[in-house]
C-alpha atoms as a PDB file:
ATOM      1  CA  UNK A   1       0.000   0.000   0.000  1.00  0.00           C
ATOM      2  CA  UNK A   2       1.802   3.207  -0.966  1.00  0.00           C
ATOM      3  CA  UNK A   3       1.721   6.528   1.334  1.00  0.00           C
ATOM      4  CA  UNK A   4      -0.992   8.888   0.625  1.00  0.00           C
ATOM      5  CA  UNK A   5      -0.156  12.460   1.290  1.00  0.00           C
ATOM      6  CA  UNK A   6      -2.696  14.203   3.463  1.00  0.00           C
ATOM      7  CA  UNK A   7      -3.307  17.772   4.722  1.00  0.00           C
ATOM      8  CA  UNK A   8      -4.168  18.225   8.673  1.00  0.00           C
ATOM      9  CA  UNK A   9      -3.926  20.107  11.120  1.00  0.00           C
ATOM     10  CA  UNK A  10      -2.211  18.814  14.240  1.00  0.00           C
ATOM     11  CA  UNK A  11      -1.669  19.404  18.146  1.00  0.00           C
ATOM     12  CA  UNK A  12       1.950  18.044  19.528  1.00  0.00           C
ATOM     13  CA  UNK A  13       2.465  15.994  22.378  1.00  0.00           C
ATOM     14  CA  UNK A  14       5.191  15.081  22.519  1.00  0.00           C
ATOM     15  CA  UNK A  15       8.689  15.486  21.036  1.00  0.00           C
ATOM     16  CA  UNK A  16      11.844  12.727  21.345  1.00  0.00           C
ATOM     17  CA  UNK A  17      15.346  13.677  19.738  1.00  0.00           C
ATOM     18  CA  UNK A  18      16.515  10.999  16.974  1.00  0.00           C
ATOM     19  CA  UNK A  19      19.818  10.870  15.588  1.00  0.00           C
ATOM     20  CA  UNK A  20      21.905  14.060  15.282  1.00  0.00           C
ATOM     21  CA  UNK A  21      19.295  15.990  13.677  1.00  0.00           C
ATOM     22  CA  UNK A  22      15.829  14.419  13.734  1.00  0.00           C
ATOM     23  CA  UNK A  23      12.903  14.561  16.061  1.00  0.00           C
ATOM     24  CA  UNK A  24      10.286  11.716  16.333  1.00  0.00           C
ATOM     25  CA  UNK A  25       6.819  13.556  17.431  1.00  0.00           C
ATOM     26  CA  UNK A  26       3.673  12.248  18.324  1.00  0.00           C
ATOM     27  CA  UNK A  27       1.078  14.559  17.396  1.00  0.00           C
ATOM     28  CA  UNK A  28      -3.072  14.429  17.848  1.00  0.00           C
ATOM     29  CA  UNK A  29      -4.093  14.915  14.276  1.00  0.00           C
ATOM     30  CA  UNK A  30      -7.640  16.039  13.413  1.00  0.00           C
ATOM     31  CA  UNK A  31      -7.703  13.277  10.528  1.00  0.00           C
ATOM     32  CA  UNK A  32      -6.130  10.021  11.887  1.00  0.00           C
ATOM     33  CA  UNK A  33      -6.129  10.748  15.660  1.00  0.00           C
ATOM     34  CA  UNK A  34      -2.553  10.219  17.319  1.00  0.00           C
ATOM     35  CA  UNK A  35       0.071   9.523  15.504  1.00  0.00           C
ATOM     36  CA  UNK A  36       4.127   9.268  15.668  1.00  0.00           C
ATOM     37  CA  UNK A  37       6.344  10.844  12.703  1.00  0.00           C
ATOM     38  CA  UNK A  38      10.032  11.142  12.069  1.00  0.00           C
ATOM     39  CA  UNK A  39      11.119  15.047  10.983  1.00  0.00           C
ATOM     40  CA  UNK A  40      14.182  15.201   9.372  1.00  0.00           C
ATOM     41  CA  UNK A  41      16.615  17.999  10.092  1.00  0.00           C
ATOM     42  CA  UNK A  42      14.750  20.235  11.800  1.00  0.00           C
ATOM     43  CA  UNK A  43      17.658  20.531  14.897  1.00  0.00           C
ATOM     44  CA  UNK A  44      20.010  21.878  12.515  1.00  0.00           C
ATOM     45  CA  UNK A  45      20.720  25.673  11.980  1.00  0.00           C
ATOM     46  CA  UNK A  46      22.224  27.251   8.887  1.00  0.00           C
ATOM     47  CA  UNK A  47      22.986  31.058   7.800  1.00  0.00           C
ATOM     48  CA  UNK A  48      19.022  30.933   7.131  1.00  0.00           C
ATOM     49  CA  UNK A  49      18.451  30.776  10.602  1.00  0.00           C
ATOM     50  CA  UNK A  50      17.841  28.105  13.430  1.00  0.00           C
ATOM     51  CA  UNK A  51      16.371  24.910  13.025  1.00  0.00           C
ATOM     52  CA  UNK A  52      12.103  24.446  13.333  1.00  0.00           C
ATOM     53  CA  UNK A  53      12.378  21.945  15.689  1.00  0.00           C
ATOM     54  CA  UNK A  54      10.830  25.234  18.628  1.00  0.00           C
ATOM     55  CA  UNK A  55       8.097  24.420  16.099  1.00  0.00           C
ATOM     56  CA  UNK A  56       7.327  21.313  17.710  1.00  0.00           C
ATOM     57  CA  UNK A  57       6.910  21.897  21.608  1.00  0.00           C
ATOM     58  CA  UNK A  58       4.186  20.460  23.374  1.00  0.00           C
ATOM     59  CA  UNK A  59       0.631  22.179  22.999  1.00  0.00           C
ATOM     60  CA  UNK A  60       1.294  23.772  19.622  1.00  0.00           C
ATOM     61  CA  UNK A  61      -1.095  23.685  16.816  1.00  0.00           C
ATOM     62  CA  UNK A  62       0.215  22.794  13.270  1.00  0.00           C
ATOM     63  CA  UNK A  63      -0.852  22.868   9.998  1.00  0.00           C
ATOM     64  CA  UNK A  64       0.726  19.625   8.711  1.00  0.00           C
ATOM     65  CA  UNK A  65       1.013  17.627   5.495  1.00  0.00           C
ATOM     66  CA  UNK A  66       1.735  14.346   6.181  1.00  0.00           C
ATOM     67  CA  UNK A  67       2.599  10.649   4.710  1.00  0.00           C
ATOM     68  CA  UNK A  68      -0.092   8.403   5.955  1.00  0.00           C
ATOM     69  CA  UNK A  69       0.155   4.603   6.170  1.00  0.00           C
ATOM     70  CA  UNK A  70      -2.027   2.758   8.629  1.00  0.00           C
ATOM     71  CA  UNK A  71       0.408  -0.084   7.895  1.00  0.00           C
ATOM     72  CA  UNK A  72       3.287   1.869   9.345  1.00  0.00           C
ATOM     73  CA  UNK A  73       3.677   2.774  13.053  1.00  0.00           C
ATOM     74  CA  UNK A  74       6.120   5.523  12.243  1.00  0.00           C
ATOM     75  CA  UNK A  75       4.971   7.987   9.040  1.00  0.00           C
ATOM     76  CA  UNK A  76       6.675  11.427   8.077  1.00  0.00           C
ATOM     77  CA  UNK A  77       5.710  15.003   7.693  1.00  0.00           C
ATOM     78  CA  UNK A  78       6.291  16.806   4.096  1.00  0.00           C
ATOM     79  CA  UNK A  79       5.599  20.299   5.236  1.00  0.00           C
ATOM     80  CA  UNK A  80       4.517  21.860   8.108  1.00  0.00           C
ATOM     81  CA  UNK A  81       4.335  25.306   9.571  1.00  0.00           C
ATOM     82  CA  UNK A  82       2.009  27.418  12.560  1.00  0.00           C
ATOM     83  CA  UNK A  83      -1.772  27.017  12.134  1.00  0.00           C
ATOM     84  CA  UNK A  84      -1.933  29.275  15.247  1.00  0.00           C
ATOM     85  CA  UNK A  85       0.761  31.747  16.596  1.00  0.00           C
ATOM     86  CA  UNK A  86       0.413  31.425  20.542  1.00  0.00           C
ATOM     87  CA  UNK A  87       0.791  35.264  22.140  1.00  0.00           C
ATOM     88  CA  UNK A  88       1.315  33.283  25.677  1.00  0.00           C
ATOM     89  CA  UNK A  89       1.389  29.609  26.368  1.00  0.00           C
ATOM     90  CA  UNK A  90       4.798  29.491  25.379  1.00  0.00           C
ATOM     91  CA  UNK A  91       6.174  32.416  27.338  1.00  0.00           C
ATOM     92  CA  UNK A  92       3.863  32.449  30.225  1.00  0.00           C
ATOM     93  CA  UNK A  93       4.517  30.156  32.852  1.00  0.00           C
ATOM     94  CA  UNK A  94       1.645  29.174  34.363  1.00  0.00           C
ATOM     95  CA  UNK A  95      -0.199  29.255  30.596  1.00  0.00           C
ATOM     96  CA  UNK A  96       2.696  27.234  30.113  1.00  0.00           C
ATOM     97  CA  UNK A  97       2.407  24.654  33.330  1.00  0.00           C
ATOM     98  CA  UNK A  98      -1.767  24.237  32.328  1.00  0.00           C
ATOM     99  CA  UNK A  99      -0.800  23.487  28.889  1.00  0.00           C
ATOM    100  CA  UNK A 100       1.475  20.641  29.657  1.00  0.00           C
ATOM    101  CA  UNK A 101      -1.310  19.597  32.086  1.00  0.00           C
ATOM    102  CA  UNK A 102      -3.555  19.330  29.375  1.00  0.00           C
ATOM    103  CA  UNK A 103      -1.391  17.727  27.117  1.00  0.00           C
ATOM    104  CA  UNK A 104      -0.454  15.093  29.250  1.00  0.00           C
ATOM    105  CA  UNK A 105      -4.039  14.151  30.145  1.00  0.00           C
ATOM    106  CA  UNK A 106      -4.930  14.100  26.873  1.00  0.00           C
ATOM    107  CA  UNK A 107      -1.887  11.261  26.320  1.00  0.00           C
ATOM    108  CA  UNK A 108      -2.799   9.442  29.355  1.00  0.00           C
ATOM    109  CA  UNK A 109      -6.408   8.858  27.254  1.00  0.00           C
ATOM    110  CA  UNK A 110      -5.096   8.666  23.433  1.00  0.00           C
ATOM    111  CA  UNK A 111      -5.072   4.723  23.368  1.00  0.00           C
ATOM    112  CA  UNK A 112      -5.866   4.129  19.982  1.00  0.00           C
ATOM    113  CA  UNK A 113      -4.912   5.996  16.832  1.00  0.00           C
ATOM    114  CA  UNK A 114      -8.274   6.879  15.693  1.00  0.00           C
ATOM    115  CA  UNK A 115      -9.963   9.757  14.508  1.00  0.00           C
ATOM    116  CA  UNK A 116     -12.203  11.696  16.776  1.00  0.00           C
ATOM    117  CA  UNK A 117     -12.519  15.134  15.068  1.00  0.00           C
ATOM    118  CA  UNK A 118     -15.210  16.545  17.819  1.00  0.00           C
ATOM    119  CA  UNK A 119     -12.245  15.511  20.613  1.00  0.00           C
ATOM    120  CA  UNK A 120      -9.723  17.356  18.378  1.00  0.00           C
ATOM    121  CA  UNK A 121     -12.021  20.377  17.779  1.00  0.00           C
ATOM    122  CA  UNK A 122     -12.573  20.571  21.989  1.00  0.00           C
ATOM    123  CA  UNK A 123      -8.615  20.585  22.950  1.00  0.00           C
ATOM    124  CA  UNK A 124      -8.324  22.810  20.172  1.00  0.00           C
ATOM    125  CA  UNK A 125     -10.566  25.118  21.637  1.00  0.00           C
ATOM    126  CA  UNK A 126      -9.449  24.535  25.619  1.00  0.00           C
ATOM    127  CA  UNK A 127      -5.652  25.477  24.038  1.00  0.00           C
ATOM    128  CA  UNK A 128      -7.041  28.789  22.049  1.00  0.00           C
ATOM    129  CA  UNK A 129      -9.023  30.269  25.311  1.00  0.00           C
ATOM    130  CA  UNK A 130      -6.196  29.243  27.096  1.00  0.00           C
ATOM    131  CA  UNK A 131      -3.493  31.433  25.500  1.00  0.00           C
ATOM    132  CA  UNK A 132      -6.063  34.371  25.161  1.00  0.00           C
ATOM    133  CA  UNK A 133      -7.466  33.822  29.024  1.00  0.00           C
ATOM    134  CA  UNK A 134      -7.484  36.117  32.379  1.00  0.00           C
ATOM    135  CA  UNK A 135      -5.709  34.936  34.953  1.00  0.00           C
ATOM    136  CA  UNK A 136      -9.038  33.449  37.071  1.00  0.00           C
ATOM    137  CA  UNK A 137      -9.805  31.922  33.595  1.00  0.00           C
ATOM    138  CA  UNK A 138      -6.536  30.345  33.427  1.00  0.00           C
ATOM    139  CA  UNK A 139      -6.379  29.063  36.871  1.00  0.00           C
ATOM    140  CA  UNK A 140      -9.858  27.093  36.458  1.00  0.00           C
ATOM    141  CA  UNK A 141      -8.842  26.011  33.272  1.00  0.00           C
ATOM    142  CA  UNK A 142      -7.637  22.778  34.074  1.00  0.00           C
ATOM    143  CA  UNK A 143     -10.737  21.665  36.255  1.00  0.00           C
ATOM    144  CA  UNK A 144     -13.089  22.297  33.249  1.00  0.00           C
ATOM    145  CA  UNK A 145     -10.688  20.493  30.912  1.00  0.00           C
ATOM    146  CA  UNK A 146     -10.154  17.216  33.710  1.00  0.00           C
ATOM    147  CA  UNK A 147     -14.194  17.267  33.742  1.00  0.00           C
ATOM    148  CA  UNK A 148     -15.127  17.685  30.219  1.00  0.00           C
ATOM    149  CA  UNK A 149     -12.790  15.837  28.627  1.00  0.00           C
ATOM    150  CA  UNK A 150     -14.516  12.598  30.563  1.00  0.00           C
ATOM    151  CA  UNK A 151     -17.025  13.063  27.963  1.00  0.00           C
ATOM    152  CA  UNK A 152     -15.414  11.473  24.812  1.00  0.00           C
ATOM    153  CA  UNK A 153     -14.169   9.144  26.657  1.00  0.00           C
ATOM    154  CA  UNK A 154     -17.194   7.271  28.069  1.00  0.00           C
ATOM    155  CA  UNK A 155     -17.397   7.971  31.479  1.00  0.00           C
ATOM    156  CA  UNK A 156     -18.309  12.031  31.746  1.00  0.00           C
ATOM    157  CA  UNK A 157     -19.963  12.637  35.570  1.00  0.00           C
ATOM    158  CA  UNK A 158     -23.700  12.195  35.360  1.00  0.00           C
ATOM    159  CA  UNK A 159     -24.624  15.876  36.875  1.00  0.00           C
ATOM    160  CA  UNK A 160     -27.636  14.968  38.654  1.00  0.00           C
ATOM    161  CA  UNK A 161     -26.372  17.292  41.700  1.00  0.00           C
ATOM    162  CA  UNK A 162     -29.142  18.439  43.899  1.00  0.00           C
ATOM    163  CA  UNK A 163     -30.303  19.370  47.623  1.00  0.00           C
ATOM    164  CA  UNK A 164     -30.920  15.697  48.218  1.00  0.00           C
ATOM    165  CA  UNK A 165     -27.537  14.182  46.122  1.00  0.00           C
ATOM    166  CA  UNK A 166     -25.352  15.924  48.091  1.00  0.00           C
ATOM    167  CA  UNK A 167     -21.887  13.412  47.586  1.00  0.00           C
ATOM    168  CA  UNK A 168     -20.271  12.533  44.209  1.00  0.00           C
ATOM    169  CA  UNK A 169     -19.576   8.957  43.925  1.00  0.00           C
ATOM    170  CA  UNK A 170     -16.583   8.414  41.994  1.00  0.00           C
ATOM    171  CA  UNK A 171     -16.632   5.031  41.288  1.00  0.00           C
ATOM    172  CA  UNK A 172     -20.368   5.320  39.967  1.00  0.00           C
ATOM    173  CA  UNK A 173     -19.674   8.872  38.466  1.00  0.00           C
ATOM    174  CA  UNK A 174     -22.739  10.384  39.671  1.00  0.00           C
ATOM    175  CA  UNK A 175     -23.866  12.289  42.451  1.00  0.00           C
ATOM    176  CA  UNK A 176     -25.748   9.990  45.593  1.00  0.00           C
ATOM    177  CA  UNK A 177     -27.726  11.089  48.766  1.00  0.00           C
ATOM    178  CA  UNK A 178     -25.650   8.758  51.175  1.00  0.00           C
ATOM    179  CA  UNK A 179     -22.364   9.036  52.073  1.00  0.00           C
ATOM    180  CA  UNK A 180     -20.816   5.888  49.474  1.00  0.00           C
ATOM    181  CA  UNK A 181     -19.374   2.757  51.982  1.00  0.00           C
ATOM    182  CA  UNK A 182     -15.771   3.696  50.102  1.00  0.00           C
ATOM    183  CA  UNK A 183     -13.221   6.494  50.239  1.00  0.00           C
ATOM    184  CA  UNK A 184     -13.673   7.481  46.419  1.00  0.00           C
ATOM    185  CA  UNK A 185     -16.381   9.994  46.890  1.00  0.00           C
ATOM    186  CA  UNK A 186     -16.581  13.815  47.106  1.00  0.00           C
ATOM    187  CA  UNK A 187     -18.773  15.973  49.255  1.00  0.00           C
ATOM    188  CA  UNK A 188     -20.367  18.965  50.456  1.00  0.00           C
ATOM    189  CA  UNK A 189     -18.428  22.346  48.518  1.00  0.00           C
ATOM    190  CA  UNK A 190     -15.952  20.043  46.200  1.00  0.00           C
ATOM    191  CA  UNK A 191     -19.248  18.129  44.994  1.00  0.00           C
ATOM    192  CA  UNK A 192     -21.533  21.748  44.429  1.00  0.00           C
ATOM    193  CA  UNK A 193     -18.222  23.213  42.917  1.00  0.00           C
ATOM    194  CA  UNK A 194     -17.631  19.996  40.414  1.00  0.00           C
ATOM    195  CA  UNK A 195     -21.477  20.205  39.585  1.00  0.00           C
ATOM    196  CA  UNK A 196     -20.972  24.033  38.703  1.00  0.00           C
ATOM    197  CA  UNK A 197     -17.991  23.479  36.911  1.00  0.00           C
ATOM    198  CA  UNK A 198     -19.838  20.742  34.950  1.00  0.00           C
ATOM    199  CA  UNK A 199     -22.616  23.011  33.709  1.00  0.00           C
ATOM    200  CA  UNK A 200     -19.833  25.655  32.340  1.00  0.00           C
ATOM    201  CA  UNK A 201     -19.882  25.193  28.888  1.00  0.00           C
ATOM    202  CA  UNK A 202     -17.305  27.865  27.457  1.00  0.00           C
ATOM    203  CA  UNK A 203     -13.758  28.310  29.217  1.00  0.00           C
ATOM    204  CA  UNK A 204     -14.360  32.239  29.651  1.00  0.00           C
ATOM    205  CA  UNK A 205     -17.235  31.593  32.255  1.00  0.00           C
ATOM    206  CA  UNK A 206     -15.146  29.957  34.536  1.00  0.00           C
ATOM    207  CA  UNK A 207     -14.143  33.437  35.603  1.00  0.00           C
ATOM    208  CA  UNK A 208     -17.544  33.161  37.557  1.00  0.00           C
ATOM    209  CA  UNK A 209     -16.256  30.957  39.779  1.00  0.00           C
ATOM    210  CA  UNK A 210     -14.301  32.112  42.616  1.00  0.00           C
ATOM    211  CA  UNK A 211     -11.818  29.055  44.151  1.00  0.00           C
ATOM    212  CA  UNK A 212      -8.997  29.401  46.663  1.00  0.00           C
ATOM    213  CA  UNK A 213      -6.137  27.938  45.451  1.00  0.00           C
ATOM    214  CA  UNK A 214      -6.267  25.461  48.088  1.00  0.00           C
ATOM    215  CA  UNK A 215      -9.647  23.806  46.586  1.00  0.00           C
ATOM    216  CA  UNK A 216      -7.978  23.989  43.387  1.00  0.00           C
ATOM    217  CA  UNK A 217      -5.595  21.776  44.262  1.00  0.00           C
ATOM    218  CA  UNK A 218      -7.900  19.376  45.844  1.00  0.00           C
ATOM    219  CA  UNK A 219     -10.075  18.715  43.044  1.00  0.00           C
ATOM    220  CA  UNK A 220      -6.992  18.256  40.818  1.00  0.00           C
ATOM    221  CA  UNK A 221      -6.025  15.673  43.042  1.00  0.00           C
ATOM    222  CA  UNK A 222      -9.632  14.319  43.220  1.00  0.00           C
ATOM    223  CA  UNK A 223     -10.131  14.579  39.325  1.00  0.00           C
ATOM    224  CA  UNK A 224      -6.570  12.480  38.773  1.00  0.00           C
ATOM    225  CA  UNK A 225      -8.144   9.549  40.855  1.00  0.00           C
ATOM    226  CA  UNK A 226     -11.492   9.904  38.806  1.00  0.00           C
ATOM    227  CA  UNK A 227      -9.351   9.087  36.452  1.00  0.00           C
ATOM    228  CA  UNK A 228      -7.196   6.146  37.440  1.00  0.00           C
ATOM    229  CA  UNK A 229     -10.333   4.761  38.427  1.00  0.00           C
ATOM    230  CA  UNK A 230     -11.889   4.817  34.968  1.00  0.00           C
ATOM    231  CA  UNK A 231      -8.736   4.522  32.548  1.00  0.00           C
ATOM    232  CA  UNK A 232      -6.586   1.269  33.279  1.00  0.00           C
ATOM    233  CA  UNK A 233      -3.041   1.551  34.091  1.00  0.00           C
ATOM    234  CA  UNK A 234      -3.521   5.879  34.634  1.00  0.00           C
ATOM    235  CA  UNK A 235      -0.681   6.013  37.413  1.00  0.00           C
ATOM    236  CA  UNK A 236       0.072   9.332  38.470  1.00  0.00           C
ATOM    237  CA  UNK A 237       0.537  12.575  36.655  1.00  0.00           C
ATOM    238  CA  UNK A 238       3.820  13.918  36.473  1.00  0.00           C
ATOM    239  CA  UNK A 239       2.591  17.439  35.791  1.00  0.00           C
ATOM    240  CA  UNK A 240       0.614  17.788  38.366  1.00  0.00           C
ATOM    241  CA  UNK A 241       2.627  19.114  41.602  1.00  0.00           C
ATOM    242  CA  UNK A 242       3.836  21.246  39.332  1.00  0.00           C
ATOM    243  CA  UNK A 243       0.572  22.552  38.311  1.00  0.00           C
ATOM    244  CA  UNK A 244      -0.626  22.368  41.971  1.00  0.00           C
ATOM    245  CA  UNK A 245       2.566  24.540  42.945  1.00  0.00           C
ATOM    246  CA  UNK A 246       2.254  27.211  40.622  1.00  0.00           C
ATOM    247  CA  UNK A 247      -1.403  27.689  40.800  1.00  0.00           C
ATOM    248  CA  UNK A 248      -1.102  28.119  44.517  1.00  0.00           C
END
């Protein structure tokens, strides 16, 4: 089967040197879903300039043209260049320290290489508000991302909140009127908070809701184990304390 060439756009997650030149990147393409390529030469600078390879850090959005062989587990990129210019993530760091959040979240759930253009449109989206975002926008940020990214993965948080279902059951992933018999389970303000954070449906009203850092960092660490419980072999995120210490 020969390699068809194919025009995407693509968000990088991650970036391994090869050789004395070369990068291998794994990027979540809007066409084929994630997928690893080789890039040739990009770590080399000439009297043109420096090499692209700053053109592959982790969160950026590409326009890409690619080789695509589902035969292959390693394909290569033809051309590629900025689909969107970030004003922040890059230079900001705690832009930068939610956008390697995201992007390792996003890994942690990329199992298969298969397309799912409505998941690529979302972290698209999460990435754009994210560069453009106040600071109380950028600091919820990664609780609305955790929470709604659930949903194209099959097990989003039934938000069935109310005066009566008062404790968020973790393992069930819905909200229950008794206190669950195990210690996976969420209560009182971090259950009403999670509920209102559910109902947010664009990143800029998240600047409605007012968090101390402290609960911040308590969800986070609530959402991650939402997560291991749902997503075999999760483990731990290695982003995270430093997510936790910056937004504090």
């Amino acid at each position: 089967m020969p390699d068809k060439l194919h025009k995407t756009k693509g968000i990088v997650l991650r970036t391994v040197k090869y050789g004395e030149t070369s990068i291998i990147v794994t990027v979540f393409t809007e066409l084929f879903g994630v997928q690893a390529y080789l890039v040739n030469g990009v770590r080399t600078s000439s009297k043109k300039g420096p090499g692209k390879a700053n053109l592959f850090q982790p969160s950026v959005i590409l326009d890409l043209v690619v080789y695509h062989n589902e035969l292959k587990q390693l394909n290569r990129i033809k051309e590629f260049r900025w689909d969107y210019l970030y004003q922040h993530i890059l230079s900001d760091v705690r832009k930068n320290a939610v956008a390697l959040f995201m992007v390792e979240l996003l890994t942690k759930c990329l199992k298969q290489p298969e397309s799912n253009p409505d998941l690529f449109h979302f972290v698209e989206d999460a990435f754009l508000h994210l560069d453009e975002s106040s600071d109380a926008v950028t600091a919820n940020l990664p609780l609305f991302f955790s929470l709604h990214l659930t949903h194209f993965f099959g097990f989003r948080i039934d938000d069935n909140y109310s005066k009566k279902n008062l404790f968020l059951d973790m393992q069930e992933g819905c909200f229950v009127h008794e206190q669950p018999r195990h210690p996976d389970f969420l209560e009182e303000k971090q259950a009403a908070v999670t509920s209102r954070l559910l109902k947010v449906m664009r990143p800029g009203e998240l600047a409605d809701i007012p968090l101390h850092h402290d609960s911040r960092r308590d969800l986070l660490v609530a959402y991650q184990t939402y997560y291991a419980l749902h997503i075999h072999d999760f483990g731990t995120m290695r982003t995270l304390p430093v997510l936790r210490e910056i937004l504090s």
